[in-house]
PDB file of N, CA and C in Angstrom:
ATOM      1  N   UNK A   1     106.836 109.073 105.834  1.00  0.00           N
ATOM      2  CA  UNK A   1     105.939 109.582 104.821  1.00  0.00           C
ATOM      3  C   UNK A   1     105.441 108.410 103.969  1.00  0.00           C
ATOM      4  N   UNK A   2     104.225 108.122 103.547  1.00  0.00           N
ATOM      5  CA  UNK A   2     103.563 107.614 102.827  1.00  0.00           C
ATOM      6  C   UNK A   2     103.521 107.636 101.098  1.00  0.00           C
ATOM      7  N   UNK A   3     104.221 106.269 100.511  1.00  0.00           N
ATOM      8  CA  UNK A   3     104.393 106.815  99.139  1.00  0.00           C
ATOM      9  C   UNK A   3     103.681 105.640  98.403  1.00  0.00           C
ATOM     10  N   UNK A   4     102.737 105.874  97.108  1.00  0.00           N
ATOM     11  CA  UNK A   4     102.175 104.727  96.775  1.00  0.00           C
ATOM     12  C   UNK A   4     103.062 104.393  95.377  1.00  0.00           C
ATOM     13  N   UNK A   5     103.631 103.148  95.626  1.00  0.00           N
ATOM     14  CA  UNK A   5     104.229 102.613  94.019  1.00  0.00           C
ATOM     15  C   UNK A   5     103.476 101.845  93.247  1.00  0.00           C
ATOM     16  N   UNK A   6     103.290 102.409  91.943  1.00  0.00           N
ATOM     17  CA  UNK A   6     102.380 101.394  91.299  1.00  0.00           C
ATOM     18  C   UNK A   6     103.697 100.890  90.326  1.00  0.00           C
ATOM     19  N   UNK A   7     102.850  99.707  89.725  1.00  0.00           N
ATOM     20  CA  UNK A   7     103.992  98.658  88.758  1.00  0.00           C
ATOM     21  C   UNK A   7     103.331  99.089  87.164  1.00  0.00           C
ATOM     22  N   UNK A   8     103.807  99.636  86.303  1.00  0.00           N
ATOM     23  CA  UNK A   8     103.672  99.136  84.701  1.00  0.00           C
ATOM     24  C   UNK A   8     103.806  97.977  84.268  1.00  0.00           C
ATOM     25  N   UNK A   9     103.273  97.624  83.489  1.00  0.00           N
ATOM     26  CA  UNK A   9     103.581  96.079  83.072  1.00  0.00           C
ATOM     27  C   UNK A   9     103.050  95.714  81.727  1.00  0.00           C
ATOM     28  N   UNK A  10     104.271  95.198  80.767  1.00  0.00           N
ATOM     29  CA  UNK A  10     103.822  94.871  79.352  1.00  0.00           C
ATOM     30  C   UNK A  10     102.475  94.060  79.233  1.00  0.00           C
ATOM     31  N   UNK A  11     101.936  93.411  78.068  1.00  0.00           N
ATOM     32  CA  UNK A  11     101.081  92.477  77.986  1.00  0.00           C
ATOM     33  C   UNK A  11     101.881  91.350  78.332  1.00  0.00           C
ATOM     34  N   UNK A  12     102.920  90.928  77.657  1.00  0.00           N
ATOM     35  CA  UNK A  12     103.648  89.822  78.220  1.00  0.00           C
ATOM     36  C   UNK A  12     103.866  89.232  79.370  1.00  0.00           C
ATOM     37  N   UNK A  13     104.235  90.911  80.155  1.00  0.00           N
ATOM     38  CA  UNK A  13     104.284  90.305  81.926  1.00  0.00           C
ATOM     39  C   UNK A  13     102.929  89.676  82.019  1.00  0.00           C
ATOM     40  N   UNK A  14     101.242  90.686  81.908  1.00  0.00           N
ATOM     41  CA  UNK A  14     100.422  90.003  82.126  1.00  0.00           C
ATOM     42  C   UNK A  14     100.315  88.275  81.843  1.00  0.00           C
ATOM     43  N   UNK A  15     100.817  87.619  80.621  1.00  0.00           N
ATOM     44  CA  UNK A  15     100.944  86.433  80.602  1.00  0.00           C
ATOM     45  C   UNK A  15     101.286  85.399  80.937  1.00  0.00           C
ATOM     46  N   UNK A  16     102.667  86.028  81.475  1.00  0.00           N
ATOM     47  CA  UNK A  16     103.320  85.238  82.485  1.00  0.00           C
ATOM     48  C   UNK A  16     102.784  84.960  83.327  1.00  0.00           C
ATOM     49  N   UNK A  17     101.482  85.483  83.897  1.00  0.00           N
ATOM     50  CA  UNK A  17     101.613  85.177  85.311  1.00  0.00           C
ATOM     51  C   UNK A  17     100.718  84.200  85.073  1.00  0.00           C
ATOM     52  N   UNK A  18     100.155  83.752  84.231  1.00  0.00           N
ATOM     53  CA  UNK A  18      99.441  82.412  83.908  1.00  0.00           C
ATOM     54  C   UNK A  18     100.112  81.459  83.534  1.00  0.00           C
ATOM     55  N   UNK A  19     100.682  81.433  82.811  1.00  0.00           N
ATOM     56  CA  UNK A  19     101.574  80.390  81.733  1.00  0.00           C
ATOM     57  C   UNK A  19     102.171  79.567  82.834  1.00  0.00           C
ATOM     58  N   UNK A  20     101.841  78.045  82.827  1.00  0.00           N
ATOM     59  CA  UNK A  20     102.396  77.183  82.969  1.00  0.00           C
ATOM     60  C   UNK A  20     104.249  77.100  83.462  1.00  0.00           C
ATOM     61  N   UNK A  21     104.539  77.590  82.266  1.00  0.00           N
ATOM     62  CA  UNK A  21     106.333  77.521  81.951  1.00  0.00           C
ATOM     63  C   UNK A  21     106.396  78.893  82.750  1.00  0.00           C
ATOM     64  N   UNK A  22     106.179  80.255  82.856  1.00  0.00           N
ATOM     65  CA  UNK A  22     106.258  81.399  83.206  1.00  0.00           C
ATOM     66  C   UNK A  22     106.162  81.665  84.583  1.00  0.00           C
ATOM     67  N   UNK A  23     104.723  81.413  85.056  1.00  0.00           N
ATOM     68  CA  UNK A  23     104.287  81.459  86.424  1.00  0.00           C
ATOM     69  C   UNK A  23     104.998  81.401  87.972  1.00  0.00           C
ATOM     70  N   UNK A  24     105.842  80.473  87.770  1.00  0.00           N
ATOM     71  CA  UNK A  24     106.392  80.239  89.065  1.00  0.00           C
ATOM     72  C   UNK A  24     108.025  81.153  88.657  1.00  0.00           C
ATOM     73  N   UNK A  25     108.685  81.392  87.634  1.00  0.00           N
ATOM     74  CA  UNK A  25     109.326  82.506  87.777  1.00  0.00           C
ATOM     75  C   UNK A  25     108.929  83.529  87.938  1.00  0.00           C
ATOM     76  N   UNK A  26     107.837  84.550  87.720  1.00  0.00           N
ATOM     77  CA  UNK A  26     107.171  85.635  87.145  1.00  0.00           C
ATOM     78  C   UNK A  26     107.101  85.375  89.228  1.00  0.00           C
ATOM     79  N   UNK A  27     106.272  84.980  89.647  1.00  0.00           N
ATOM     80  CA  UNK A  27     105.553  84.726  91.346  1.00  0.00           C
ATOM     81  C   UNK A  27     107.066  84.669  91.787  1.00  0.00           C
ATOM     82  N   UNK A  28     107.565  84.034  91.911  1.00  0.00           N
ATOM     83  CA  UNK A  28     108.915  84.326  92.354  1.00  0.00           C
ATOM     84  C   UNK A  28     109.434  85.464  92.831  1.00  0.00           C
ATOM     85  N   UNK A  29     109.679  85.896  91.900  1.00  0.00           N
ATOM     86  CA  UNK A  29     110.697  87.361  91.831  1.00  0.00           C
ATOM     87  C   UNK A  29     109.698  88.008  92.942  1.00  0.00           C
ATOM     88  N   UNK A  30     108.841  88.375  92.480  1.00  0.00           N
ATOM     89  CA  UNK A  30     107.181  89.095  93.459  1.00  0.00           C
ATOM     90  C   UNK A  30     107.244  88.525  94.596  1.00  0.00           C
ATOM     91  N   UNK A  31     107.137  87.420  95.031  1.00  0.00           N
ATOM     92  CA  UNK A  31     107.055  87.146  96.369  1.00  0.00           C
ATOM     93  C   UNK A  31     108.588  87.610  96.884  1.00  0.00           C
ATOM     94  N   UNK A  32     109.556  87.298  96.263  1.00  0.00           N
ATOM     95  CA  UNK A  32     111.030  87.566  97.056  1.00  0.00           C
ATOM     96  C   UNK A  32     110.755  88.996  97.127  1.00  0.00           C
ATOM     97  N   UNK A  33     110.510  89.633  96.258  1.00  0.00           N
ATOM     98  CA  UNK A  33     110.688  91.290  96.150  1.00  0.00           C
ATOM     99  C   UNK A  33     109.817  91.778  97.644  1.00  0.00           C
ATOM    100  N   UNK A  34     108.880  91.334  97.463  1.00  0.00           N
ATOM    101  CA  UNK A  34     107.637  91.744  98.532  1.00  0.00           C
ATOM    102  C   UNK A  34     108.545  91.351 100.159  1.00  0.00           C
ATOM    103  N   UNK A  35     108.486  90.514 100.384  1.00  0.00           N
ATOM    104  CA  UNK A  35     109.426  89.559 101.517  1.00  0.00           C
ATOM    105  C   UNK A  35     110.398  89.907 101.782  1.00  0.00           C
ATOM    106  N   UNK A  36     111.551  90.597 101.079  1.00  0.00           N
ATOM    107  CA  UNK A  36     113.155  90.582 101.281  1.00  0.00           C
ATOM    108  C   UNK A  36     112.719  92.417 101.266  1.00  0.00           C
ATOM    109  N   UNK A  37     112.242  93.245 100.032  1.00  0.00           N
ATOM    110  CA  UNK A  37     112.364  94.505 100.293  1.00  0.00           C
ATOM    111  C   UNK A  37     111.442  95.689 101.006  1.00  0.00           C
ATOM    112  N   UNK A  38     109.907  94.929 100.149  1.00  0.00           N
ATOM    113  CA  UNK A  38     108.761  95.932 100.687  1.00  0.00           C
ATOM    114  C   UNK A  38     107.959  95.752 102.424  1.00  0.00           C
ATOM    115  N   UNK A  39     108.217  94.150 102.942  1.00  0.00           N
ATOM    116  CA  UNK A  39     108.034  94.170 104.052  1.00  0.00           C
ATOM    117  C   UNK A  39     108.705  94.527 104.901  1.00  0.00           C
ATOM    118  N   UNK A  40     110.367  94.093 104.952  1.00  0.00           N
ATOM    119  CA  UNK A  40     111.443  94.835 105.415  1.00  0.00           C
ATOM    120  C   UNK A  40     111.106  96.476 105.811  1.00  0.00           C
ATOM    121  N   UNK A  41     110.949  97.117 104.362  1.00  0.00           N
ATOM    122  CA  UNK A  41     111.583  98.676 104.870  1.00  0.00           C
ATOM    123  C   UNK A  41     110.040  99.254 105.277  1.00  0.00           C
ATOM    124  N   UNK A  42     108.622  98.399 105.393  1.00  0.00           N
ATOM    125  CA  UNK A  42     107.709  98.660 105.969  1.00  0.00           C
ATOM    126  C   UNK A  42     106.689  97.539 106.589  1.00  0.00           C
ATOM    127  N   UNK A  43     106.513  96.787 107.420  1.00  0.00           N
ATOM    128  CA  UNK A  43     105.866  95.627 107.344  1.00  0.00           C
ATOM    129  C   UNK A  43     104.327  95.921 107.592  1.00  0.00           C
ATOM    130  N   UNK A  44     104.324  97.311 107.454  1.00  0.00           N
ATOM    131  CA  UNK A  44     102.265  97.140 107.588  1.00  0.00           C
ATOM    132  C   UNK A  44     102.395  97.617 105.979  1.00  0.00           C
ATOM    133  N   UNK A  45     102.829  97.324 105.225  1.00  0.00           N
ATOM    134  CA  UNK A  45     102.592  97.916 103.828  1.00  0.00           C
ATOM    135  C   UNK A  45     101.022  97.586 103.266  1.00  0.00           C
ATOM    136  N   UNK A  46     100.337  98.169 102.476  1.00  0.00           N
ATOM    137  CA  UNK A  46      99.583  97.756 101.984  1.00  0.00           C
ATOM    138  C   UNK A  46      99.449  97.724 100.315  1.00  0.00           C
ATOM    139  N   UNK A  47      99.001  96.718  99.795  1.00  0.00           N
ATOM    140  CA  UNK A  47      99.469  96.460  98.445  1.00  0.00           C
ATOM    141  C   UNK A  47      97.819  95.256  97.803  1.00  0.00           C
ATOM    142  N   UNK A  48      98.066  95.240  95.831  1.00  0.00           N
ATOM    143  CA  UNK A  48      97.893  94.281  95.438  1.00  0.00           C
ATOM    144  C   UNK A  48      98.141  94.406  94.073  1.00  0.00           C
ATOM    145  N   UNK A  49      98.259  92.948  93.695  1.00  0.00           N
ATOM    146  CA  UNK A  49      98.190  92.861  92.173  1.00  0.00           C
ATOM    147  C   UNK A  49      96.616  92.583  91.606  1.00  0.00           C
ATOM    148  N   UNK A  50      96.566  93.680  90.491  1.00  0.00           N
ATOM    149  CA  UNK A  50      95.447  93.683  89.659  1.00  0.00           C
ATOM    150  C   UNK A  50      95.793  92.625  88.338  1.00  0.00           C
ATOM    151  N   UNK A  51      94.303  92.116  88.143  1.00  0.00           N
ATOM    152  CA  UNK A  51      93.861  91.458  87.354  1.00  0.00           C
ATOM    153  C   UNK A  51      94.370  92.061  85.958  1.00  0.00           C
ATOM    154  N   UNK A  52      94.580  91.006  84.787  1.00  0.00           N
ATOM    155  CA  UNK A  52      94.784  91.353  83.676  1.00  0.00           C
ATOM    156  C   UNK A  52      94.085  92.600  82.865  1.00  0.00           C
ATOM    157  N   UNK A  53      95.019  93.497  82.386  1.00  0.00           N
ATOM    158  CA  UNK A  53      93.751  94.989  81.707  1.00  0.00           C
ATOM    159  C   UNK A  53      92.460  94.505  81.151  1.00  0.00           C
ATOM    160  N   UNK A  54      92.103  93.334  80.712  1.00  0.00           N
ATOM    161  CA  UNK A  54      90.978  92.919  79.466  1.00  0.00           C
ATOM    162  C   UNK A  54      90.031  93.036  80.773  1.00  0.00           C
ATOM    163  N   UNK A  55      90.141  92.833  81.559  1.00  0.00           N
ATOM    164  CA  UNK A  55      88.998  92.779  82.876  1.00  0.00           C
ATOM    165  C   UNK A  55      88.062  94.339  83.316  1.00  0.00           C
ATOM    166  N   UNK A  56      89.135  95.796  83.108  1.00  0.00           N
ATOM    167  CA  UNK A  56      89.077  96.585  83.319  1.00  0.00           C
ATOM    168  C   UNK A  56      87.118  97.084  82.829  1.00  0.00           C
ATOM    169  N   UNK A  57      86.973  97.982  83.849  1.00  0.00           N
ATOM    170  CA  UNK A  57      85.860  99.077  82.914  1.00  0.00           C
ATOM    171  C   UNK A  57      86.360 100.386  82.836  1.00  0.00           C
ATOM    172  N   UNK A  58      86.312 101.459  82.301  1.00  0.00           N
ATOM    173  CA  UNK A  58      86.649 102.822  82.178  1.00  0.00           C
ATOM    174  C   UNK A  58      85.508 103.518  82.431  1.00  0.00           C
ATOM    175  N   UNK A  59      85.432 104.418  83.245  1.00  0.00           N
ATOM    176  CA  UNK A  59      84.518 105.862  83.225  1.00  0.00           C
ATOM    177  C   UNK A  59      85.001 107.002  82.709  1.00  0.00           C
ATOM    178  N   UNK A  60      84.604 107.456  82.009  1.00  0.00           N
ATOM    179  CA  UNK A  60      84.973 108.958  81.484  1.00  0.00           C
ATOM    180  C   UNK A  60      83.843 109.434  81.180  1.00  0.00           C
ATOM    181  N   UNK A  61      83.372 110.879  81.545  1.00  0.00           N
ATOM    182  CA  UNK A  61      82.450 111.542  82.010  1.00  0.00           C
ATOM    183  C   UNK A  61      81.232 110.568  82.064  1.00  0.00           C
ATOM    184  N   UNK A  62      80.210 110.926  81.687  1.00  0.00           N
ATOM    185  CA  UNK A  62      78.899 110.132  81.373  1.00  0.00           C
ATOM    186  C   UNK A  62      79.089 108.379  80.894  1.00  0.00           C
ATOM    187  N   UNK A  63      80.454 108.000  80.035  1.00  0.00           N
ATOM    188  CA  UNK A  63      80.190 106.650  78.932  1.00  0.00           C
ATOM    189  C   UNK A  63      80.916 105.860  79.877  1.00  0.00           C
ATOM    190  N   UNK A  64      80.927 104.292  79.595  1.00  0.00           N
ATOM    191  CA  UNK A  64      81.328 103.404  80.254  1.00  0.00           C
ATOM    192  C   UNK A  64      82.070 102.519  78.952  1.00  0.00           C
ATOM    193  N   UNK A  65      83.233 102.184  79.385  1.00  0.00           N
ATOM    194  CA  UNK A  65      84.052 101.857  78.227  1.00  0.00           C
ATOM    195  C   UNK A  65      84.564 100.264  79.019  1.00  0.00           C
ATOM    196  N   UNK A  66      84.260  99.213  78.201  1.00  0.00           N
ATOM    197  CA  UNK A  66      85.306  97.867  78.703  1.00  0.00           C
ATOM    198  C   UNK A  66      86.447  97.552  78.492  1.00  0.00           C
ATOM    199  N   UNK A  67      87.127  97.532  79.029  1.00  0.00           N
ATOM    200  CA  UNK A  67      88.753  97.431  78.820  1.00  0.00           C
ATOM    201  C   UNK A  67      89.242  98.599  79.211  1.00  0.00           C
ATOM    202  N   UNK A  68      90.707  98.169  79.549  1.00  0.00           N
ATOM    203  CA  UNK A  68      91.624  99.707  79.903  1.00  0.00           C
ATOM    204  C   UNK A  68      91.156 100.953  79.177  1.00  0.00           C
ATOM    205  N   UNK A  69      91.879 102.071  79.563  1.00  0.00           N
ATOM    206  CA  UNK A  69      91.393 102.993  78.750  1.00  0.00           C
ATOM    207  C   UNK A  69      92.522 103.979  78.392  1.00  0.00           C
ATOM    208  N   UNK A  70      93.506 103.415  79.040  1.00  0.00           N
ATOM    209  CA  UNK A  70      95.312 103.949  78.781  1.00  0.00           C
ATOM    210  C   UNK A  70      95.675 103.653  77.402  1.00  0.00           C
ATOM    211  N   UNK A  71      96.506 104.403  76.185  1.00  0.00           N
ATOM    212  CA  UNK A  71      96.729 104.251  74.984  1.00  0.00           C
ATOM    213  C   UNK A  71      98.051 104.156  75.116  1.00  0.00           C
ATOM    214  N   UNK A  72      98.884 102.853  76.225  1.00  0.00           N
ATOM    215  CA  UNK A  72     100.360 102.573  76.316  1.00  0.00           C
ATOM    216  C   UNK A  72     100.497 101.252  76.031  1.00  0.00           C
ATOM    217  N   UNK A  73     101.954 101.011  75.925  1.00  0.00           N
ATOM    218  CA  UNK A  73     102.395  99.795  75.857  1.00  0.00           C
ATOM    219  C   UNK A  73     102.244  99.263  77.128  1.00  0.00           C
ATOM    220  N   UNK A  74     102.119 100.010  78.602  1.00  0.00           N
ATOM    221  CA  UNK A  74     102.109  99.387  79.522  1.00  0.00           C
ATOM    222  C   UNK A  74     101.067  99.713  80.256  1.00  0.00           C
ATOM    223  N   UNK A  75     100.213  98.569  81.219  1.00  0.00           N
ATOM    224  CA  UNK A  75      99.151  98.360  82.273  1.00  0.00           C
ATOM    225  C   UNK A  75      99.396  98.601  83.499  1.00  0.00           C
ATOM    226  N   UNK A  76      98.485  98.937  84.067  1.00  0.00           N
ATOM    227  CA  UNK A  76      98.873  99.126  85.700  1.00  0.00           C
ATOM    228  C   UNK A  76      98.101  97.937  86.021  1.00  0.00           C
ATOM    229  N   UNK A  77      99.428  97.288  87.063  1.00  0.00           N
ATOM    230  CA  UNK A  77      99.489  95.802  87.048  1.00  0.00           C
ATOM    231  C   UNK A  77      99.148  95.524  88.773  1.00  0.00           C
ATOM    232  N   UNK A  78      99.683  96.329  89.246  1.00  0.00           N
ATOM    233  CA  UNK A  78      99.557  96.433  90.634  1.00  0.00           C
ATOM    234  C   UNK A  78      99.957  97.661  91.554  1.00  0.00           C
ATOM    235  N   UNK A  79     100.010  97.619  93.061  1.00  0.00           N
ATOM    236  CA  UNK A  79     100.528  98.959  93.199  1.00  0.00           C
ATOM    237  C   UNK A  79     100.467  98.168  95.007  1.00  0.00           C
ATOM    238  N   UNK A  80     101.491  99.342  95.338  1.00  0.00           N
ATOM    239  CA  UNK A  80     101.543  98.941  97.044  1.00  0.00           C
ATOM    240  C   UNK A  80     101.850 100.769  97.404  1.00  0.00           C
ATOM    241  N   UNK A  81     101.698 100.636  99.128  1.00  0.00           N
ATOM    242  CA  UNK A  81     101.590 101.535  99.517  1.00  0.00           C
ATOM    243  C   UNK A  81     102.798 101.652 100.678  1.00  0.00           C
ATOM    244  N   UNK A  82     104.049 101.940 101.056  1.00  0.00           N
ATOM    245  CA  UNK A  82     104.828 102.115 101.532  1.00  0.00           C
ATOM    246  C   UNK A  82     104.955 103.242 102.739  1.00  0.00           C
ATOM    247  N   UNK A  83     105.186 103.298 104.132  1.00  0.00           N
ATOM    248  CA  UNK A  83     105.611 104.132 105.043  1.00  0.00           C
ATOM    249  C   UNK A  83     106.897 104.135 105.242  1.00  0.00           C
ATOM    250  N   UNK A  84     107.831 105.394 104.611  1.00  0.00           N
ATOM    251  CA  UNK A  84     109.168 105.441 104.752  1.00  0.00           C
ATOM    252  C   UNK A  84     109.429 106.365 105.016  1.00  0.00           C
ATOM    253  N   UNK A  85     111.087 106.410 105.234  1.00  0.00           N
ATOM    254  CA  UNK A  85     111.338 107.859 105.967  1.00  0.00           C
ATOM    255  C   UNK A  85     111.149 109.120 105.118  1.00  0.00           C
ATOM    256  N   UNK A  86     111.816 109.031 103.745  1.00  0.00           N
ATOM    257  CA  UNK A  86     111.867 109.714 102.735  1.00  0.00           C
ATOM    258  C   UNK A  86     111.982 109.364 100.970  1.00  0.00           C
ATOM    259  N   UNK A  87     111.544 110.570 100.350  1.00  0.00           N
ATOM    260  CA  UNK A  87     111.790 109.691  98.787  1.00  0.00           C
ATOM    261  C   UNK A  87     112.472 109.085  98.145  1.00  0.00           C
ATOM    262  N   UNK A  88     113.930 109.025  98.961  1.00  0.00           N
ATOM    263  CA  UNK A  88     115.062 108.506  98.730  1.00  0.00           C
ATOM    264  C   UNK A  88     114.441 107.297  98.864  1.00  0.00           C
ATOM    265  N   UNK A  89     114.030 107.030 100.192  1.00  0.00           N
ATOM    266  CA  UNK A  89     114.006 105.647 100.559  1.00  0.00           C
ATOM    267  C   UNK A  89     113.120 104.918  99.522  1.00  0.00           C
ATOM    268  N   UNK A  90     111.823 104.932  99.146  1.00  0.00           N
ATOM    269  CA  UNK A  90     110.820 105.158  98.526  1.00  0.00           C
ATOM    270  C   UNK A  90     111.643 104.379  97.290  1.00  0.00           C
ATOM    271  N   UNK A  91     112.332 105.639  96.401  1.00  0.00           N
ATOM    272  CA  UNK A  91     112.842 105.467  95.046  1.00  0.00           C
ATOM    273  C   UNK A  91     113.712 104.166  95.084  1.00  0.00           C
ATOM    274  N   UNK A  92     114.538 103.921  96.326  1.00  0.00           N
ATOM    275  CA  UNK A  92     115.405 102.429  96.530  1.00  0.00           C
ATOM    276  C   UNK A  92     114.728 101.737  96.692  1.00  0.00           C
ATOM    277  N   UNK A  93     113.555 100.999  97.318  1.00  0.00           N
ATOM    278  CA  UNK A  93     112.878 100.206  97.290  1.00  0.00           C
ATOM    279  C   UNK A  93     112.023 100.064  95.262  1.00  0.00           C
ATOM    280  N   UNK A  94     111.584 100.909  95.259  1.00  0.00           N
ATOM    281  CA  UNK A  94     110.902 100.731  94.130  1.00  0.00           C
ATOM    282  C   UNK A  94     112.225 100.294  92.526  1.00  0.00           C
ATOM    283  N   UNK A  95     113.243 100.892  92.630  1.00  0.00           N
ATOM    284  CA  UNK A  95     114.385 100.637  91.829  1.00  0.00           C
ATOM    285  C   UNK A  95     114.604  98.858  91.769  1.00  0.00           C
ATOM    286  N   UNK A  96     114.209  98.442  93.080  1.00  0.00           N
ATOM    287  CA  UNK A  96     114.164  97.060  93.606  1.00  0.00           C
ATOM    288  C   UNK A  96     113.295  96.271  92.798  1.00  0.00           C
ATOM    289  N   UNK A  97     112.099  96.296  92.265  1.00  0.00           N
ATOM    290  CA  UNK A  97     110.995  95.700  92.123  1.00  0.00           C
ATOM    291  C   UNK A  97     111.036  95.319  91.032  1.00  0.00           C
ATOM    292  N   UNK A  98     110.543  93.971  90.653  1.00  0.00           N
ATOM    293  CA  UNK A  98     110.781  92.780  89.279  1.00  0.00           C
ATOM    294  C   UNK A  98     110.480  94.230  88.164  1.00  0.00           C
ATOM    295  N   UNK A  99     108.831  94.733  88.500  1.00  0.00           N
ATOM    296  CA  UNK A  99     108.855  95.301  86.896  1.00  0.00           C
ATOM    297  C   UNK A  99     109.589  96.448  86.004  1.00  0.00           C
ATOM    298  N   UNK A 100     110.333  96.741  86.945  1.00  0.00           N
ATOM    299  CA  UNK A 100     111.805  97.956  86.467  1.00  0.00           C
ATOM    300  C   UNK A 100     112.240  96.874  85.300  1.00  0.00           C
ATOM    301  N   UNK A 101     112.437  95.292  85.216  1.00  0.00           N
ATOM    302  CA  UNK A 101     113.102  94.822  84.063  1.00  0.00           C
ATOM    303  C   UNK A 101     112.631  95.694  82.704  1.00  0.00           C
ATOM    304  N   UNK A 102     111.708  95.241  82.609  1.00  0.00           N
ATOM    305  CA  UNK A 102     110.849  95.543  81.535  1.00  0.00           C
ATOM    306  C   UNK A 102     109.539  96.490  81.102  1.00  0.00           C
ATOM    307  N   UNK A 103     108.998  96.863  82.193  1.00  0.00           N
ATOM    308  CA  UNK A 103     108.100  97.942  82.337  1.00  0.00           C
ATOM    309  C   UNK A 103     108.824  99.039  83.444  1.00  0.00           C
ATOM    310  N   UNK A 104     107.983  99.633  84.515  1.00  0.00           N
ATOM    311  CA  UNK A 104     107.892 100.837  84.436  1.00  0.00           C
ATOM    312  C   UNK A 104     107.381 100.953  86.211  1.00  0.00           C
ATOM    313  N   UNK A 105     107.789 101.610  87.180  1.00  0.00           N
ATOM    314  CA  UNK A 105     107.855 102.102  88.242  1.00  0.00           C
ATOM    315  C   UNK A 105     107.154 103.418  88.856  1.00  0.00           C
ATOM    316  N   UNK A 106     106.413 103.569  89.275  1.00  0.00           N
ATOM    317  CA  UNK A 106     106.342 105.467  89.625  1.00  0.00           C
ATOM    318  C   UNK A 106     105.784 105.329  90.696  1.00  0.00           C
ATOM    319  N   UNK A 107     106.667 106.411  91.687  1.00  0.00           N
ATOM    320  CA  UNK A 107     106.904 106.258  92.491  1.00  0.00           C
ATOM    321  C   UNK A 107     106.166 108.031  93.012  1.00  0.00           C
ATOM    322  N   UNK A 108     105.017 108.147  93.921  1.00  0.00           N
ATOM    323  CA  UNK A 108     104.079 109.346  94.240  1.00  0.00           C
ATOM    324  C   UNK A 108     103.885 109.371  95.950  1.00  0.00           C
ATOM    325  N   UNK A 109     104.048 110.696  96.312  1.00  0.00           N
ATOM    326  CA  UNK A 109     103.679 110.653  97.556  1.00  0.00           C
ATOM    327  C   UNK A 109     102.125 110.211  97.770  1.00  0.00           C
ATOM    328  N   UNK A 110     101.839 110.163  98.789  1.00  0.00           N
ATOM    329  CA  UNK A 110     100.146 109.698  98.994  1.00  0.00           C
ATOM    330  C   UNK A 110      99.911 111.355  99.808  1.00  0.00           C
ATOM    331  N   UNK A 111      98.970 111.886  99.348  1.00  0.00           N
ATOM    332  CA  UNK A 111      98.343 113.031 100.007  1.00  0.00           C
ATOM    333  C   UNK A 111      97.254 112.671 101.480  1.00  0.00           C
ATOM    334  N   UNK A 112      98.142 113.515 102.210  1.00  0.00           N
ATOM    335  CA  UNK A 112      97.529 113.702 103.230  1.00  0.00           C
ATOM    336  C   UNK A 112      96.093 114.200 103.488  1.00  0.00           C
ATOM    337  N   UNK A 113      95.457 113.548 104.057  1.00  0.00           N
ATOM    338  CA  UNK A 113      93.428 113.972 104.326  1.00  0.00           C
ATOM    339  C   UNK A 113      93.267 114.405 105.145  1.00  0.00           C
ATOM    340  N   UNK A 114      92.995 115.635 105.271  1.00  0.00           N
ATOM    341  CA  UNK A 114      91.988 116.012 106.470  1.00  0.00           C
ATOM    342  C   UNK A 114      91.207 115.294 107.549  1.00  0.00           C
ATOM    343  N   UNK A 115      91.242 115.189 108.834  1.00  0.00           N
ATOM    344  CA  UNK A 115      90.617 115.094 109.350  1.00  0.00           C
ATOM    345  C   UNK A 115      89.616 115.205 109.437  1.00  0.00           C
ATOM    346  N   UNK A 116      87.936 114.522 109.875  1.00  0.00           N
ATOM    347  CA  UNK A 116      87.015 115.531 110.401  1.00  0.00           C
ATOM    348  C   UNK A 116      87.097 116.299 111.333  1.00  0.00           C
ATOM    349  N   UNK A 117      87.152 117.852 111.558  1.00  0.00           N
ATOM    350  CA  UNK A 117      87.112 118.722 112.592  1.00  0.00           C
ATOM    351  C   UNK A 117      88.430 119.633 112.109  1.00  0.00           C
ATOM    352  N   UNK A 118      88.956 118.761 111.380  1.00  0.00           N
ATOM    353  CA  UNK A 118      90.986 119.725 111.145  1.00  0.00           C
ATOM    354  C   UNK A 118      89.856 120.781 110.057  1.00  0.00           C
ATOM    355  N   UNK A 119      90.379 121.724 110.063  1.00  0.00           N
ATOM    356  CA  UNK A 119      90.107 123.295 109.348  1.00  0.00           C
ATOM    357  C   UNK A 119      91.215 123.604 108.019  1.00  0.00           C
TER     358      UNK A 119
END
């Protein structure tokens, strides 16, 4: 079954991943995590990390808004897409992942699409 995990992530994490001093710990953890857990328990996974929130545009009905448009402490930072057996599996992998330190995990089945021709 198909489950998509997205990552929360403070402003801080966002910083890290620039910062000089930060960067190569912050990439670290992410590349090991990706490599040791998410390719492992699926290796066609599909995934990425998004750009810092300040980049964002928002749509809501008719207006166009710049910047996020979430009223949290945390950003959606990235997200991957996992084929596993079950939610168990799913929830262990994602329990795995750097931004559980400090932000935030959620973990959703991916809905199945219709075919063209399926009824």
């Amino acid at each position: 079954m198909r489950y998509m995990i997205t990552i929360h992530e403070h402003a801080d994490d966002f910083a890290a991943r620039n910062n000089p001093e930060t960067a190569p710990a912050y990439w670290a953890a992410w590349q090991s995590f990706f490599a040791n857990e998410v390719n492992a328990a699926d290796p066609d996974n599909t995934g990425a990390a998004l750009q810092d929130p300040s980049t964002a545009t928002t749509i809501r009905g008719t207006q166009i808004h710049d910047g996020p448009f979430a009223d949290s402490k945390e950003q959606l930072g990235g997200l991957f897409i996992v084929d596993v057996d079950n939610l168990d599996e799913a929830l262990k992998l994602a329990a795995k992942c750097p931004a559980c330190v400090k932000g935030g995990v959620e973990v959703r089945p991916v809905l199945p699409m219709q075919s063209e021709g399926e009824g």
